[in-house]
PDB file of N, CA and C in Angstrom:
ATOM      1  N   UNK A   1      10.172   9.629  -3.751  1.00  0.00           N
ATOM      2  CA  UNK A   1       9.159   9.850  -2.728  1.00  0.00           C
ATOM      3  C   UNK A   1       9.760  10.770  -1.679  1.00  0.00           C
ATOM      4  N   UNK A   2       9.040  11.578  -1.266  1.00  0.00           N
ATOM      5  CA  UNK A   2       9.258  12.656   0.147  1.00  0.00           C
ATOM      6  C   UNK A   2       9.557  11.231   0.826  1.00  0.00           C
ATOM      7  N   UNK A   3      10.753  11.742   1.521  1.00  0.00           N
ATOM      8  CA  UNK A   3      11.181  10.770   2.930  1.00  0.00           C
ATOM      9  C   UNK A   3      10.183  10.713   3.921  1.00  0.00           C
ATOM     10  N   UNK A   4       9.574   9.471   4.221  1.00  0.00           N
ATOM     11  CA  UNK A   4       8.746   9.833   5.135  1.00  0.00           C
ATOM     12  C   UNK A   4       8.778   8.276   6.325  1.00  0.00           C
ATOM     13  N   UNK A   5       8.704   7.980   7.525  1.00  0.00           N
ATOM     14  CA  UNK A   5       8.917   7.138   8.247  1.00  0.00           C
ATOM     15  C   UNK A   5       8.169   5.395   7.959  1.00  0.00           C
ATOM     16  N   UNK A   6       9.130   5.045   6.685  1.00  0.00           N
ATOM     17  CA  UNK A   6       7.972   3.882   6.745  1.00  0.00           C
ATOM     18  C   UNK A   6       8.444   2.401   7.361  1.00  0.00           C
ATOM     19  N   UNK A   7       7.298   2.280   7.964  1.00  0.00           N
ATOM     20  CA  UNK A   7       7.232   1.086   9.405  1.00  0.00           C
ATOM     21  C   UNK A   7       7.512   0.129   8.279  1.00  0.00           C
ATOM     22  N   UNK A   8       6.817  -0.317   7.367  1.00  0.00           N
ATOM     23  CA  UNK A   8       7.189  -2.164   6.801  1.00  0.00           C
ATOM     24  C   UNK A   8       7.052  -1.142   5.020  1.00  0.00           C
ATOM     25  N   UNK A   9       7.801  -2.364   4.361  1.00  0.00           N
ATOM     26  CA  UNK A   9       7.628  -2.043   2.740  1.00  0.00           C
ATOM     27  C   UNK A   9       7.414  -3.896   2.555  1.00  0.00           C
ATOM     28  N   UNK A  10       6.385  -3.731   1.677  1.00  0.00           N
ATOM     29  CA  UNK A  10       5.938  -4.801   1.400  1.00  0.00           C
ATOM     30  C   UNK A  10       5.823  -5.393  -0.083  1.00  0.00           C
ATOM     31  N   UNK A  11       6.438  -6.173  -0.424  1.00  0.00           N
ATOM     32  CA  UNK A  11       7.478  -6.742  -1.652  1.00  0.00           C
ATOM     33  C   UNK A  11       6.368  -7.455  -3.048  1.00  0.00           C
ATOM     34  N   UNK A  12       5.605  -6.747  -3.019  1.00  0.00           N
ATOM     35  CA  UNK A  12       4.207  -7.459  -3.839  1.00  0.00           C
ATOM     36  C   UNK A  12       4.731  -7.968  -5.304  1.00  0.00           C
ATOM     37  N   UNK A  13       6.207  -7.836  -5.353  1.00  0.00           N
ATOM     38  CA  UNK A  13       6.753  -7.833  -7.189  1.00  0.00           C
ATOM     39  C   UNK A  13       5.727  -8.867  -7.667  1.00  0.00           C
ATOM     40  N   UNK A  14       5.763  -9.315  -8.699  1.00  0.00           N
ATOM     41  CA  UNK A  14       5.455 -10.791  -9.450  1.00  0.00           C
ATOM     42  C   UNK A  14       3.862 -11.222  -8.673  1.00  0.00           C
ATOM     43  N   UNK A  15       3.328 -10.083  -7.991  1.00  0.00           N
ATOM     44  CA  UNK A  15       1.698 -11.014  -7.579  1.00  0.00           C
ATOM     45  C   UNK A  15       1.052 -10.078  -8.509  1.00  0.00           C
ATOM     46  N   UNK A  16      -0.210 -10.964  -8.626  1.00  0.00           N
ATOM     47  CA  UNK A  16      -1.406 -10.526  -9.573  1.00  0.00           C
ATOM     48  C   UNK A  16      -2.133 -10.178  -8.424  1.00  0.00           C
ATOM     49  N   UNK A  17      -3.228  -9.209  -9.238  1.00  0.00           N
ATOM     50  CA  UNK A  17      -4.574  -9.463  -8.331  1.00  0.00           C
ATOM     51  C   UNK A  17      -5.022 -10.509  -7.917  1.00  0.00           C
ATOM     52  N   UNK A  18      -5.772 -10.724  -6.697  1.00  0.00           N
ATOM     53  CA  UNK A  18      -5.607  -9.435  -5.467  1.00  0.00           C
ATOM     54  C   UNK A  18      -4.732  -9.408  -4.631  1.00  0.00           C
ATOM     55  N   UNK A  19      -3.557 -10.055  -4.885  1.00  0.00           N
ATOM     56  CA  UNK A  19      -2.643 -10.496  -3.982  1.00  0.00           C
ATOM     57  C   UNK A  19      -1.814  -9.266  -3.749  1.00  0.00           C
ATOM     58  N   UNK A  20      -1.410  -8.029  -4.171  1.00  0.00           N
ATOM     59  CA  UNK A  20      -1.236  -6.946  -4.036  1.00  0.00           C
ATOM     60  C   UNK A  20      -1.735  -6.418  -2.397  1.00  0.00           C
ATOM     61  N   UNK A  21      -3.072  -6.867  -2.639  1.00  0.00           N
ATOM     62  CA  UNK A  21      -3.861  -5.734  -1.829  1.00  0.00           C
ATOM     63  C   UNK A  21      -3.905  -6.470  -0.231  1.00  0.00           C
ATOM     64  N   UNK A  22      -4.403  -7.853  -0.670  1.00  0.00           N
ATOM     65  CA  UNK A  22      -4.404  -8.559   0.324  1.00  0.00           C
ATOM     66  C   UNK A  22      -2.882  -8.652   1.323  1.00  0.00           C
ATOM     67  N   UNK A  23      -2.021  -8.683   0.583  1.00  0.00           N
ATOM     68  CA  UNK A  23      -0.462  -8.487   1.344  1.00  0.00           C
ATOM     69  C   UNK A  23      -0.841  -6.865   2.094  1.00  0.00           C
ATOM     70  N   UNK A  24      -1.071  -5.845   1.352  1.00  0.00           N
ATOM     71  CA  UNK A  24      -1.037  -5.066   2.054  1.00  0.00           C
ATOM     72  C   UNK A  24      -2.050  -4.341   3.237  1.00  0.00           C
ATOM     73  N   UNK A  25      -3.076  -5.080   3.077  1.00  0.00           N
ATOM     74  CA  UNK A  25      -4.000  -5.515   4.382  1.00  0.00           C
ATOM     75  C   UNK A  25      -3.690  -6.083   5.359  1.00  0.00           C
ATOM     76  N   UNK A  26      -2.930  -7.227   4.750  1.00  0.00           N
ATOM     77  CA  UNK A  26      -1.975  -8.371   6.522  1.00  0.00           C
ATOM     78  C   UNK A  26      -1.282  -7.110   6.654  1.00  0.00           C
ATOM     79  N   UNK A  27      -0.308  -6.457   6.107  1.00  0.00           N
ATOM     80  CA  UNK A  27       1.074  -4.860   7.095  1.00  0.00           C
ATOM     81  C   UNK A  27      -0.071  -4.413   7.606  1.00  0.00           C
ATOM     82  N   UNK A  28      -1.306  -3.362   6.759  1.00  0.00           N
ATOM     83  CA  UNK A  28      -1.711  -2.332   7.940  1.00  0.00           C
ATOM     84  C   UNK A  28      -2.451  -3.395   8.852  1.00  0.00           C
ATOM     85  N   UNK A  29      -2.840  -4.751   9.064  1.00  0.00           N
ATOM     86  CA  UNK A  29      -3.194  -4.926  10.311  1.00  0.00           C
ATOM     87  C   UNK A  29      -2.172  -4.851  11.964  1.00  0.00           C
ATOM     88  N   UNK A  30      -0.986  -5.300  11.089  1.00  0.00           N
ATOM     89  CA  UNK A  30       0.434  -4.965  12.068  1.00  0.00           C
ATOM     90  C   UNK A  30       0.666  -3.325  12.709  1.00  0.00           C
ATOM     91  N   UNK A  31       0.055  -2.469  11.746  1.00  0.00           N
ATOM     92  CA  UNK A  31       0.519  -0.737  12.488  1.00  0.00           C
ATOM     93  C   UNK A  31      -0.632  -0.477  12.607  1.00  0.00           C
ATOM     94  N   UNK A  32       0.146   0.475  13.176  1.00  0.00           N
ATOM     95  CA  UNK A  32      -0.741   1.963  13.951  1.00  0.00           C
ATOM     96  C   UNK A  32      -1.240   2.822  13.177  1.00  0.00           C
ATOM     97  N   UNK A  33      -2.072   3.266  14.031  1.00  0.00           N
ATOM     98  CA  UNK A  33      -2.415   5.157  12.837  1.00  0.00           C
ATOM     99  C   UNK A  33      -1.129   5.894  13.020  1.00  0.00           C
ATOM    100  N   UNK A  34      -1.209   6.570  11.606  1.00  0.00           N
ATOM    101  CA  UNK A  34      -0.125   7.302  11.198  1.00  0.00           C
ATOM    102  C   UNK A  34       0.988   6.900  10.486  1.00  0.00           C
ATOM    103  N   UNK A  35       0.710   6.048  10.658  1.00  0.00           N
ATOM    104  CA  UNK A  35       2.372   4.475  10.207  1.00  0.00           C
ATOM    105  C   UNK A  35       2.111   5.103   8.573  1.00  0.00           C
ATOM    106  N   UNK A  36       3.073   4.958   8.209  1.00  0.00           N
ATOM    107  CA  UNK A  36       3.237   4.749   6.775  1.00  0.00           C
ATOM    108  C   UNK A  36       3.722   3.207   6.502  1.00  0.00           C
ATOM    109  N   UNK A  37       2.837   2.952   5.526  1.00  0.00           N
ATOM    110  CA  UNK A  37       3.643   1.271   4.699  1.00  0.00           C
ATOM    111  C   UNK A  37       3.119   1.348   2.701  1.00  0.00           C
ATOM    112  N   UNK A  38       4.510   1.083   2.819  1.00  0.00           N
ATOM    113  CA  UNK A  38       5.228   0.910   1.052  1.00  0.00           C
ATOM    114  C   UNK A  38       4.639  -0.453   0.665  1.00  0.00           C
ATOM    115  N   UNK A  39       4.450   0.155  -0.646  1.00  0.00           N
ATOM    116  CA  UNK A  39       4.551  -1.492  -1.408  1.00  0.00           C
ATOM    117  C   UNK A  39       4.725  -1.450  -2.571  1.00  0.00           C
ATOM    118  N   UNK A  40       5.507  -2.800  -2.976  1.00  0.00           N
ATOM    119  CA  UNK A  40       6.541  -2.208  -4.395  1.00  0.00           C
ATOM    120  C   UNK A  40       5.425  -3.391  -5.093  1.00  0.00           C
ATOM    121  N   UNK A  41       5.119  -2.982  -6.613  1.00  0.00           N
ATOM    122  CA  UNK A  41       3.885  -3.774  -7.393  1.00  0.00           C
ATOM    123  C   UNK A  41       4.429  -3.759  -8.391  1.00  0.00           C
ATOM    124  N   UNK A  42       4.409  -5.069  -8.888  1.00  0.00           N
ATOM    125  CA  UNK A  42       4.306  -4.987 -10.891  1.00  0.00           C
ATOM    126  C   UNK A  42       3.065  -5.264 -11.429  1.00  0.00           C
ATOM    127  N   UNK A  43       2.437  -5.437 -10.729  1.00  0.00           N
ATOM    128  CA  UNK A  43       0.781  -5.922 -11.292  1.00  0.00           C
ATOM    129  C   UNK A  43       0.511  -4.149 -11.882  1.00  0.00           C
ATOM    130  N   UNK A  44       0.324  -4.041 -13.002  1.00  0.00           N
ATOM    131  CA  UNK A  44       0.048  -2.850 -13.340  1.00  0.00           C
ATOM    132  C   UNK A  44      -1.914  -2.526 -12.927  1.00  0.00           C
ATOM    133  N   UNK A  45      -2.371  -3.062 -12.504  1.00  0.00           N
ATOM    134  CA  UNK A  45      -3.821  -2.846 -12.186  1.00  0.00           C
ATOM    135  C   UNK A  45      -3.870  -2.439 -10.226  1.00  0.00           C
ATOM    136  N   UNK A  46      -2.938  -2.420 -10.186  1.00  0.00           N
ATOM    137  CA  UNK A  46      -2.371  -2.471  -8.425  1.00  0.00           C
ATOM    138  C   UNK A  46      -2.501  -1.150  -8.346  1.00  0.00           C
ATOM    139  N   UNK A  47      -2.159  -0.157  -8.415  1.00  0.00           N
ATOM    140  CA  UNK A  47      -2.454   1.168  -8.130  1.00  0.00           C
ATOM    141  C   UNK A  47      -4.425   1.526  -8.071  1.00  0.00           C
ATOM    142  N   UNK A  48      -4.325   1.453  -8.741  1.00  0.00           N
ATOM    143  CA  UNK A  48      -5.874   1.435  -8.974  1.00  0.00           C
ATOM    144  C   UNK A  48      -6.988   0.566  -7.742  1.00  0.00           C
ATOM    145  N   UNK A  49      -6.309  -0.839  -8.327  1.00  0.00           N
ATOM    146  CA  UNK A  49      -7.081  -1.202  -6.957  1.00  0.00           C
ATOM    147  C   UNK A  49      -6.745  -0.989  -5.508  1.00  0.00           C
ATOM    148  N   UNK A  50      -5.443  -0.726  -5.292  1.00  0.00           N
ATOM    149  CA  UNK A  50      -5.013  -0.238  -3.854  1.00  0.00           C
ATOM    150  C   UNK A  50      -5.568   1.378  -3.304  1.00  0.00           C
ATOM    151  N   UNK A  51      -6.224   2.033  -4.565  1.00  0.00           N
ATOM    152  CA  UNK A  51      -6.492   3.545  -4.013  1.00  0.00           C
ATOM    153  C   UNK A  51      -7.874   2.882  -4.095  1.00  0.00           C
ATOM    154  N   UNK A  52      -8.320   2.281  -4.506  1.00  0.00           N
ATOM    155  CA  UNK A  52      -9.843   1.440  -4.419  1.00  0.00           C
ATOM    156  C   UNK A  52      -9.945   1.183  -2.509  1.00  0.00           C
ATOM    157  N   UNK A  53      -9.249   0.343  -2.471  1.00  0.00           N
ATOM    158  CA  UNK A  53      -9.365  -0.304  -1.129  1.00  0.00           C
ATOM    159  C   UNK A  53      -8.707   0.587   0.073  1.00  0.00           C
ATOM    160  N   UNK A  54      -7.975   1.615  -0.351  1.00  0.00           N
ATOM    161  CA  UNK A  54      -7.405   2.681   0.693  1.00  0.00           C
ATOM    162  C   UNK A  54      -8.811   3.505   0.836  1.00  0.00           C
ATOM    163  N   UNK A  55      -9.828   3.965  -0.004  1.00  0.00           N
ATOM    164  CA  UNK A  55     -10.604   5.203   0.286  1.00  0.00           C
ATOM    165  C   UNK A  55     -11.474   4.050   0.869  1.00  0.00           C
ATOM    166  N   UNK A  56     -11.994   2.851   0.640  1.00  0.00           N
ATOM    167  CA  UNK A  56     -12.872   2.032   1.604  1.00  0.00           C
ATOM    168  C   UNK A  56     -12.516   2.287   2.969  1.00  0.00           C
ATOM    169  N   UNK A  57     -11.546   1.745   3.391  1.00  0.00           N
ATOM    170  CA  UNK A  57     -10.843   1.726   4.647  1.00  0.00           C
ATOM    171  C   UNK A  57     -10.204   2.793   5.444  1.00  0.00           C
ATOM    172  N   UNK A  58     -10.847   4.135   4.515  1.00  0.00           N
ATOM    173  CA  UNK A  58     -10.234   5.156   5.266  1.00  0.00           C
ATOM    174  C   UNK A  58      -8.693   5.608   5.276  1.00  0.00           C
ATOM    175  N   UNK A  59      -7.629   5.274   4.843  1.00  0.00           N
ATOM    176  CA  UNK A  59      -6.697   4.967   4.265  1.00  0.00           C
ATOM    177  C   UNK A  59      -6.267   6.375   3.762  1.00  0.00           C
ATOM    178  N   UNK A  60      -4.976   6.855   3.415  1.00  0.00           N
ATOM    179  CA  UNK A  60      -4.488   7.835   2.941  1.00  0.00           C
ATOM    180  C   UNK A  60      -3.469   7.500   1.534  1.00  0.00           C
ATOM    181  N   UNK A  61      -3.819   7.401   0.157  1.00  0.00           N
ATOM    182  CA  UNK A  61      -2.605   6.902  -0.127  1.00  0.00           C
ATOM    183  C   UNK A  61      -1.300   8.191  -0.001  1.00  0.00           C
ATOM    184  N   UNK A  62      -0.199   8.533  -0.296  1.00  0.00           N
ATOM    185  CA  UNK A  62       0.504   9.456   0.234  1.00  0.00           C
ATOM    186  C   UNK A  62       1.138   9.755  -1.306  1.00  0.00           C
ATOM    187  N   UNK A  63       1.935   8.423  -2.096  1.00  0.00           N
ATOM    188  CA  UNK A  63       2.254   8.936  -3.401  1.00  0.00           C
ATOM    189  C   UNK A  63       1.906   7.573  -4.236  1.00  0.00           C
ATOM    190  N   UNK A  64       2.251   7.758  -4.967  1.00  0.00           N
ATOM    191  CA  UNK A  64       2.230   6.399  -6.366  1.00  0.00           C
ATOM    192  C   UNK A  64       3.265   6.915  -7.184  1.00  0.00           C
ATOM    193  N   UNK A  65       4.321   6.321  -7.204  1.00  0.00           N
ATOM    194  CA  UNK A  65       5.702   6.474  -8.184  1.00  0.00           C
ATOM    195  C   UNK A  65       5.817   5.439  -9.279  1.00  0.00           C
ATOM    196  N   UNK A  66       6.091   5.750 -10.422  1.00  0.00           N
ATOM    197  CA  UNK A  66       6.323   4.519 -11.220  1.00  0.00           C
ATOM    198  C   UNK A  66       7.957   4.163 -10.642  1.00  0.00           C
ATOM    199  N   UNK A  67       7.891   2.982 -11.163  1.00  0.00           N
ATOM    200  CA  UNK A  67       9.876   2.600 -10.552  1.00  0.00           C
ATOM    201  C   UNK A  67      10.342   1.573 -11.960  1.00  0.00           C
ATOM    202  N   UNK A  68      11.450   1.589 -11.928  1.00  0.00           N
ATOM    203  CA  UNK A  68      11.920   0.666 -12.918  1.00  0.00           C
ATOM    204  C   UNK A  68      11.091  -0.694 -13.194  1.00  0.00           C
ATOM    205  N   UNK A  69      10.581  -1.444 -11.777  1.00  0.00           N
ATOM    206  CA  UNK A  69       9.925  -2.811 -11.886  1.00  0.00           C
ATOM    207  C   UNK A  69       8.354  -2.476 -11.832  1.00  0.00           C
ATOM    208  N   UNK A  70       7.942  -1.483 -11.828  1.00  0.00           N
ATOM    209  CA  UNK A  70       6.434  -1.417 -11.692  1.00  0.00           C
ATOM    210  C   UNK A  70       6.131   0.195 -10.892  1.00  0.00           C
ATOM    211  N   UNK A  71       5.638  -0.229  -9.529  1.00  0.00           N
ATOM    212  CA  UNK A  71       5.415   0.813  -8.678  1.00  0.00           C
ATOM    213  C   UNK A  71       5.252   0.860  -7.247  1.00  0.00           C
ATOM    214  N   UNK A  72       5.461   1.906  -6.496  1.00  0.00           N
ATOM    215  CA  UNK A  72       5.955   1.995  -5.466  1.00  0.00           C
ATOM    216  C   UNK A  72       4.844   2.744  -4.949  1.00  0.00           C
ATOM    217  N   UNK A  73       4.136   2.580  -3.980  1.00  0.00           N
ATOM    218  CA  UNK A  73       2.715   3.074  -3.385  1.00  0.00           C
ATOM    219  C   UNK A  73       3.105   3.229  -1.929  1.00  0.00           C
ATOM    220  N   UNK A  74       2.740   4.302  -1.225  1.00  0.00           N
ATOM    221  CA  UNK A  74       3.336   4.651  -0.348  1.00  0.00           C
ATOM    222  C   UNK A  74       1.838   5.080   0.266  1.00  0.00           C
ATOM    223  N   UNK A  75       1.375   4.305   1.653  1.00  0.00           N
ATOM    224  CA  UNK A  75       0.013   4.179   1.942  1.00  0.00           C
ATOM    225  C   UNK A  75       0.248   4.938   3.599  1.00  0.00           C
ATOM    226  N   UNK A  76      -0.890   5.787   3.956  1.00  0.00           N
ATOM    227  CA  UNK A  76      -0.552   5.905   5.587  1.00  0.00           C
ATOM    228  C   UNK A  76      -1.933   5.407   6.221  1.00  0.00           C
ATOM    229  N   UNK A  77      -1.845   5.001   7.196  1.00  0.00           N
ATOM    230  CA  UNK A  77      -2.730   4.344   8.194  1.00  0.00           C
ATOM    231  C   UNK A  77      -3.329   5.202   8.866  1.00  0.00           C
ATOM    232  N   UNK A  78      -5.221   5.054   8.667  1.00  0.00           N
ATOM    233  CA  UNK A  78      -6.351   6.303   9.321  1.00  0.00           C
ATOM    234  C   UNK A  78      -6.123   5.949  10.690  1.00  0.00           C
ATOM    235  N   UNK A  79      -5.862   4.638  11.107  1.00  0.00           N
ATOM    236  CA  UNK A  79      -6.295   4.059  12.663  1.00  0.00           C
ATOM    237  C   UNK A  79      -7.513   3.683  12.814  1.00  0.00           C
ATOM    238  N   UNK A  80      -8.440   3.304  11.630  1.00  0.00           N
ATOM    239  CA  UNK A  80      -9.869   2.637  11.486  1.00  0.00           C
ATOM    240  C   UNK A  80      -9.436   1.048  10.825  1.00  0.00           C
ATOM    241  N   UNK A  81      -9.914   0.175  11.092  1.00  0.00           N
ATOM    242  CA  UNK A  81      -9.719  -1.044  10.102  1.00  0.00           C
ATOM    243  C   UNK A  81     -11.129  -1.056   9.942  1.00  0.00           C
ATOM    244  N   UNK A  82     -11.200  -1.853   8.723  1.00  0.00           N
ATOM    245  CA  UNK A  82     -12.644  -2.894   8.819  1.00  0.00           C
ATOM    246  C   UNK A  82     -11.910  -4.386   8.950  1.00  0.00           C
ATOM    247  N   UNK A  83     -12.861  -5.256   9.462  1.00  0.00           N
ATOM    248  CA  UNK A  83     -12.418  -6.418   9.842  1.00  0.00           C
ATOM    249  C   UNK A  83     -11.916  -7.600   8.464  1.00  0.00           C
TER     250      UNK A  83
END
């Protein structure tokens, strides 16, 4: 991944859906716009649904890397939530 400033990385190994997504909903409620936050997934359906729930929410994803344990999603924050 381009080096880029990330505020939290969030450890999703070993969750299924939706627990992926939902972990990474509790981080971006913690940052700011602009923040970047990671999250490392083995749920192989996790990419998919995380660029699902990033274009809802306005959301940027930045990359999607495969990694030895799954994948590494690298998300930046619009500064919009929905509740």
């Amino acid at each position: 991944m381009t080096e880029r400033h990330i505020k939290t990385t969030v450890n999703a190994q070993g969750l299924k859906c939706p627990m992926p997504v939902i972990k990474l909903q509790q981080a971006m409620r913690q940052a700011q716009a602009g923040d970047f936050i990671a999250i490392e997934t083995t749920d192989k359906g996790a990419p998919q649904d995380i660029e699902k729930w990033a274009k809802v929410n306005k959301h940027k994803i930045f990359s999607i890397e495969i990694t030895d344990f799954g994948h590494l999603i690298s998300v930046q924050h619009s500064g919009l939530m929905h509740p």
